[in-house]
N, C-alpha and C. Protein backbone atom coordinates (compact mmCIF):
# COMPACT_ATOMS: atom_id res chain seq x y z
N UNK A 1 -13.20 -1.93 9.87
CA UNK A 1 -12.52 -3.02 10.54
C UNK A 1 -11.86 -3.91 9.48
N UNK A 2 -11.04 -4.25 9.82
CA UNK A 2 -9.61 -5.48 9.01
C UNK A 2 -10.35 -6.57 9.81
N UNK A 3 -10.30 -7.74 8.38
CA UNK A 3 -9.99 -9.14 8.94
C UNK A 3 -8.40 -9.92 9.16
N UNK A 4 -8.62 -10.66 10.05
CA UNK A 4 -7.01 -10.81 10.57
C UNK A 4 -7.06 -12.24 10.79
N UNK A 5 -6.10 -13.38 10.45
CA UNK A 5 -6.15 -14.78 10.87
C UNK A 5 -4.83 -15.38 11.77
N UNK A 6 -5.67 -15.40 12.63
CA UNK A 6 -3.78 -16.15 13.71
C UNK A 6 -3.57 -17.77 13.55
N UNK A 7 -2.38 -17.76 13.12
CA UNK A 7 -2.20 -19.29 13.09
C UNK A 7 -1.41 -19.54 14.31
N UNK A 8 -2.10 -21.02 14.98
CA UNK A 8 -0.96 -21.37 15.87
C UNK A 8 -0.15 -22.60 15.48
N UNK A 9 0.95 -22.66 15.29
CA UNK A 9 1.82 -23.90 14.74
C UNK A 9 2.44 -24.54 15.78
N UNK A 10 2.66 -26.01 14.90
CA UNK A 10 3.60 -26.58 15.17
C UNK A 10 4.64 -27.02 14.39
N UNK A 11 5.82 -26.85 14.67
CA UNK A 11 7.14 -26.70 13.08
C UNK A 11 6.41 -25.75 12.25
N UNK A 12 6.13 -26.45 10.95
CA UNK A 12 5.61 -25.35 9.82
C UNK A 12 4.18 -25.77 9.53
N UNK A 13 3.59 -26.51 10.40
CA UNK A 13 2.14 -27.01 10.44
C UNK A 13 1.13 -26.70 11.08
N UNK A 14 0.10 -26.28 10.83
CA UNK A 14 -0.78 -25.12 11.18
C UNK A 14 -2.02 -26.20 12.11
N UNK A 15 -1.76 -26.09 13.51
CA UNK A 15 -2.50 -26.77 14.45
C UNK A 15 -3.36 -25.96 14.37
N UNK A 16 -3.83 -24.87 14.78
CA UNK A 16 -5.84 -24.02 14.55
C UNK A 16 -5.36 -22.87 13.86
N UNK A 17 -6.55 -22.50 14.26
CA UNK A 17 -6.22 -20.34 13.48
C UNK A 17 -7.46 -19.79 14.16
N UNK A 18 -7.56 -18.63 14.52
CA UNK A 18 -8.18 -17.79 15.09
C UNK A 18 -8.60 -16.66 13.62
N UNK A 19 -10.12 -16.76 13.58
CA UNK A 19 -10.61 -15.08 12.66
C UNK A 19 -10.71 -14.20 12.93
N UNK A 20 -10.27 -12.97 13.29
CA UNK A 20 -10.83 -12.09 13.89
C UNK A 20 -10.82 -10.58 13.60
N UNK A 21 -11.51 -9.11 13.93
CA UNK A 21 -11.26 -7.95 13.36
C UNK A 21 -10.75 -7.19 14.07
N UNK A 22 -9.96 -6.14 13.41
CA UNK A 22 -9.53 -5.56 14.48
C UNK A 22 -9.55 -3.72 13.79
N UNK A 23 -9.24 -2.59 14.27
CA UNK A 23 -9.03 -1.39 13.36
C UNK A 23 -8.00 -1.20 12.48
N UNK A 24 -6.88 -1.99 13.29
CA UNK A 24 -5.52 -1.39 12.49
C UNK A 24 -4.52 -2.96 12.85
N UNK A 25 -3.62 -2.74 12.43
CA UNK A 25 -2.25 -4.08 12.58
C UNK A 25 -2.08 -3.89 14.12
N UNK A 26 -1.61 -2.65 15.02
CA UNK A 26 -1.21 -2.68 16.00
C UNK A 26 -2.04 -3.51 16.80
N UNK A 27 -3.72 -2.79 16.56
CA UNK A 27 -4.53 -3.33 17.70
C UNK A 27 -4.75 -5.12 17.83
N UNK A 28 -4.67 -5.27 15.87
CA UNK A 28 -4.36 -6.63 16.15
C UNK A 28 -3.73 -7.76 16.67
N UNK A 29 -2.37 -7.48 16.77
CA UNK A 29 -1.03 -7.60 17.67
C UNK A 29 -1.80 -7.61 18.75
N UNK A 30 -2.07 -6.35 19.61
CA UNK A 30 -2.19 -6.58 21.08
C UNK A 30 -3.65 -7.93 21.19
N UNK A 31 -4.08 -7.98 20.27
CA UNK A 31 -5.34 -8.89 20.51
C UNK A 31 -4.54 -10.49 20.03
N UNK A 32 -4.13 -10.48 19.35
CA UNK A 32 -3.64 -11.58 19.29
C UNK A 32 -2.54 -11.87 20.18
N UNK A 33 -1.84 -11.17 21.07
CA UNK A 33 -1.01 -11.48 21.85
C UNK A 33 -1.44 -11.84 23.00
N UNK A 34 -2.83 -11.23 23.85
CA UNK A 34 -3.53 -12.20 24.28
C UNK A 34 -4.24 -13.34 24.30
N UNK A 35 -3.87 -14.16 23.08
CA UNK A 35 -4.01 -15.39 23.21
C UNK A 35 -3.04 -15.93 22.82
N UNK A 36 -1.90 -15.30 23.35
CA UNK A 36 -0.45 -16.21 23.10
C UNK A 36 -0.20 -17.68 23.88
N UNK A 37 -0.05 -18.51 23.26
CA UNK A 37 0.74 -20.19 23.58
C UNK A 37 1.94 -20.29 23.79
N UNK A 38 2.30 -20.95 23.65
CA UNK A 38 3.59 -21.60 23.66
C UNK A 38 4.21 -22.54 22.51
N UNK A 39 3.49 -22.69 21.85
CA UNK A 39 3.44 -22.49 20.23
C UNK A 39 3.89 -21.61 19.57
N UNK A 40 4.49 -21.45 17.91
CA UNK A 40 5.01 -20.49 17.34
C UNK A 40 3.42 -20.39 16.60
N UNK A 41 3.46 -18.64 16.89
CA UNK A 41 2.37 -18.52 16.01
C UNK A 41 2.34 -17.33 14.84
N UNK A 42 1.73 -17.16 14.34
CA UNK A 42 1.59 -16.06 12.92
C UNK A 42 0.11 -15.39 12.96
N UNK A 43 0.57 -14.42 12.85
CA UNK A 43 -0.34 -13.56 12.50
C UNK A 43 -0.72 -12.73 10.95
N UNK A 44 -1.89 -13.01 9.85
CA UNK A 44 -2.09 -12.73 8.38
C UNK A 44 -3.03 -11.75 8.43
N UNK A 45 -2.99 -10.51 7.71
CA UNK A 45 -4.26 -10.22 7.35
C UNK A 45 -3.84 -10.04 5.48
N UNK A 46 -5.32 -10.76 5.18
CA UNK A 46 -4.99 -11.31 3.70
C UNK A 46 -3.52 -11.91 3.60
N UNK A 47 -2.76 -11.55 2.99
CA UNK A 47 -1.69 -12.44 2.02
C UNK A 47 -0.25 -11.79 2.66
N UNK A 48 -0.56 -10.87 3.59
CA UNK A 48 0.53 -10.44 4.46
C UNK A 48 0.76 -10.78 5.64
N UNK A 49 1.96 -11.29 6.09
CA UNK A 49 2.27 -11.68 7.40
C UNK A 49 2.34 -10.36 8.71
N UNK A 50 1.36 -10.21 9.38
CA UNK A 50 1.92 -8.74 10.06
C UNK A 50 2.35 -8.71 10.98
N UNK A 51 2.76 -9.92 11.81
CA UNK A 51 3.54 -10.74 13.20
C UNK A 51 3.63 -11.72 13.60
N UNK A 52 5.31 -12.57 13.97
CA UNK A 52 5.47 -13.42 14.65
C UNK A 52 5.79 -14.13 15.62
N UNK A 53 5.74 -15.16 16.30
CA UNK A 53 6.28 -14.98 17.54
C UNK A 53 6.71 -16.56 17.53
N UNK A 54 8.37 -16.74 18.14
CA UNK A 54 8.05 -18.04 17.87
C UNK A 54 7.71 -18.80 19.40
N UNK A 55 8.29 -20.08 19.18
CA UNK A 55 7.73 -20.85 20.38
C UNK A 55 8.53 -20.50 21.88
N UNK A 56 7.79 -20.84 22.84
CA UNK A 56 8.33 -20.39 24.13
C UNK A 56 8.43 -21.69 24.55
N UNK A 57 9.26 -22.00 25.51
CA UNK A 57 9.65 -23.38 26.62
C UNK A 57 8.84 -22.80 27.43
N UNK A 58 7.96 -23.88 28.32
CA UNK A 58 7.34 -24.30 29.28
C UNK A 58 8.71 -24.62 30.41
N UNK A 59 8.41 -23.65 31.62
CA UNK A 59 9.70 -24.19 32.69
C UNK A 59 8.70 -24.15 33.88
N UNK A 60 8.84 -25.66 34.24
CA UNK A 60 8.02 -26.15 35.05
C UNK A 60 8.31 -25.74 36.27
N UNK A 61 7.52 -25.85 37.19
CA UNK A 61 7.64 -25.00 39.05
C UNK A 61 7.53 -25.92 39.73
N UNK A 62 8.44 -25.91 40.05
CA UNK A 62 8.71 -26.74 41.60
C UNK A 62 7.82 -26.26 42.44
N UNK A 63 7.08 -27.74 43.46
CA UNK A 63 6.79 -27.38 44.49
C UNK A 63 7.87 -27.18 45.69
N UNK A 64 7.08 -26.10 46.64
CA UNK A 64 7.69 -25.90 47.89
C UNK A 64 7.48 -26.91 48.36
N UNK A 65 8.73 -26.79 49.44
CA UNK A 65 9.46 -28.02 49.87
C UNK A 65 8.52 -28.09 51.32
């Protein structure tokens, strides 16, 4: 198992990070993409960046009328 660290940002400032293992880069991706925000976040294992994603808009829902 790989150790893997997700950062979740804001601008270029690192609001938390997640530790976690995974087998390979891919599986990490899909694990870290379930805990995707709306935040830009990064994904490291050691000193390499192995995915990013940046921030998403929040589009709010109307209630029915």
């Amino acid at each position: 198992m790989l150790g893997y660290r997700l950062y979740f940002m804001n601008g270029s400032h690192i609001v938390h990070s997640r530790e976690f293992t995974a087998e390979d880069d891919l599986a990490a991706i899909d694990i870290a993409r379930s805990w995707r925000e709306t935040r830009r976040m990064e994904l490291w294992r050691q000193d390499h960046r192995i995915q990013h994603w940046d921030a998403t808009k929040v589009t709010p829902v109307e209630a029915p009328a």
